[in-house]
Protein backbone atom coordinates (compact mmCIF):
# COMPACT_ATOMS: atom_id res chain seq x y z
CA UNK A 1 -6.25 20.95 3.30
CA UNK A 2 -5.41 18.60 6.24
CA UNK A 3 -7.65 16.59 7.87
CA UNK A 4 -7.44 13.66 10.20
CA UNK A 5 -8.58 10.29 9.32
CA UNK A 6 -8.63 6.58 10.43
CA UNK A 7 -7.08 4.15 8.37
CA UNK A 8 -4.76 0.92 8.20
CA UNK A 9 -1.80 1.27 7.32
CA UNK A 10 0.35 -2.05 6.02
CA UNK A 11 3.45 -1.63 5.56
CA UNK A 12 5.89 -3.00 2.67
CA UNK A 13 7.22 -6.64 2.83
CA UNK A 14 9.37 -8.98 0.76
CA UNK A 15 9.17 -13.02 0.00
CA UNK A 16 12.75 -14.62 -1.18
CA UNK A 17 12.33 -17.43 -3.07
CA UNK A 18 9.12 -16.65 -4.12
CA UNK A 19 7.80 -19.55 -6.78
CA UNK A 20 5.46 -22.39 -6.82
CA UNK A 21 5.79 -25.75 -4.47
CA UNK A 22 7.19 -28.42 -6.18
CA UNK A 23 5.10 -30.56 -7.73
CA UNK A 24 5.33 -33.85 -9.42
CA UNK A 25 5.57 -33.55 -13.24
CA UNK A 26 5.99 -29.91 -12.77
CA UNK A 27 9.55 -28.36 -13.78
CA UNK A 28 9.86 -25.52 -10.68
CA UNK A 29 10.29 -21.99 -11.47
CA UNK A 30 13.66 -20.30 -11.20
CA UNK A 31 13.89 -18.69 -7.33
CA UNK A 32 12.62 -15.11 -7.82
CA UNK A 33 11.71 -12.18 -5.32
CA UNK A 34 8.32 -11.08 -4.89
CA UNK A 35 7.99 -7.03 -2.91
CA UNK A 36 5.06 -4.77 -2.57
CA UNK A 37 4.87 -1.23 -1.14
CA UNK A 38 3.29 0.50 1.48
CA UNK A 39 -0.14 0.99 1.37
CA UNK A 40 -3.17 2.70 3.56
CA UNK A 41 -6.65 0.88 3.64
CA UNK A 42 -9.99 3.11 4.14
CA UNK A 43 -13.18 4.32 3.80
CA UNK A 44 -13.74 6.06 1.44
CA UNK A 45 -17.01 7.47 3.18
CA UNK A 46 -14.31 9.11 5.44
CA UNK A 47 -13.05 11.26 3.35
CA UNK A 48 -14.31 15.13 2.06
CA UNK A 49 -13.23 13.92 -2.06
CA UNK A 50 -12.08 10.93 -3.46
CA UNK A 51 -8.08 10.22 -3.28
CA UNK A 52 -6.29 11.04 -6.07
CA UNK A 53 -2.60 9.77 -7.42
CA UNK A 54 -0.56 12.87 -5.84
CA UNK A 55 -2.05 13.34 -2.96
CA UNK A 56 0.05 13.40 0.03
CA UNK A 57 -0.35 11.38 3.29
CA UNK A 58 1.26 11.71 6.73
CA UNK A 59 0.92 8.34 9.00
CA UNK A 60 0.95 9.85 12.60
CA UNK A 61 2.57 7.30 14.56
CA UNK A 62 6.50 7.78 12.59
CA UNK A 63 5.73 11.39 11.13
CA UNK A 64 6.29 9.55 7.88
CA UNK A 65 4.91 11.34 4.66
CA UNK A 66 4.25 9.79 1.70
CA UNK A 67 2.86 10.31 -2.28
CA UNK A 68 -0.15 8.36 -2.68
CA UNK A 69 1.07 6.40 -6.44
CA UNK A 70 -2.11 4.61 -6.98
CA UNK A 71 -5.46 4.12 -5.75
CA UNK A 72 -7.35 0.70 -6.16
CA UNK A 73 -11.24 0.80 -5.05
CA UNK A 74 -12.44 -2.52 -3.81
CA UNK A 75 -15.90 -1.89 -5.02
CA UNK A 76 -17.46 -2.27 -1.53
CA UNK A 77 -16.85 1.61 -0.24
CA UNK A 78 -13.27 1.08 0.64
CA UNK A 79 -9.62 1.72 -1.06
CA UNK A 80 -5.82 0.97 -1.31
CA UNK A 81 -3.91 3.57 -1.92
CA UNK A 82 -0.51 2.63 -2.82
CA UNK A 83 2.07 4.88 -1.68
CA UNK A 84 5.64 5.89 -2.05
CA UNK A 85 7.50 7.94 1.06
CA UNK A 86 8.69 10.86 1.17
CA UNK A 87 10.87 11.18 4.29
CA UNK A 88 9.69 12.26 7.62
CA UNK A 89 8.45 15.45 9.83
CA UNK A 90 11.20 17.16 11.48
């Protein structure tokens, strides 16, 4: 079933060098890399059943699809759901 909802979408991003600020006494960590994937932020009021890893989400704007890989309820009526694409429309 398709249906139509509002949402934000955020999409992935990466930090280089991602470690603690030097500090004095402190022995700094070793540089490292820090990613996180897509994700789409909503209400969960707005939707007929509650998402479920597997379901499958298309963000209108790019005709990207994607796997929704996990969902993470905030407790206050809204969820993440990380996902994972799929490739786009034709």
């Amino acid at each position: 079933m398709a249906i139509e909802i509002d949402g934000v979408y955020v999409g992935p991003f990466a930090r280089a060098e991602s470690r603690q600020a030097r500090r004095h006494g402190v022995t700094p960590e070793r540089p490292g890399h820090a990613a996180s994937r897509p994700y789409l932020d909503l209400a969960l009021a707005n939707l007929p059943y509650a998402p479920r890893v597997g379901d499958r989400t298309t963000r209108l704007k790019d005709g990207k699809r994607y796997h929704v890989a996990e969902v993470r309820p905030d407790g206050t009526g809204r969820a993440q759901l990380d996902l994972n694409e799929l490739g786009t429309m034709a």
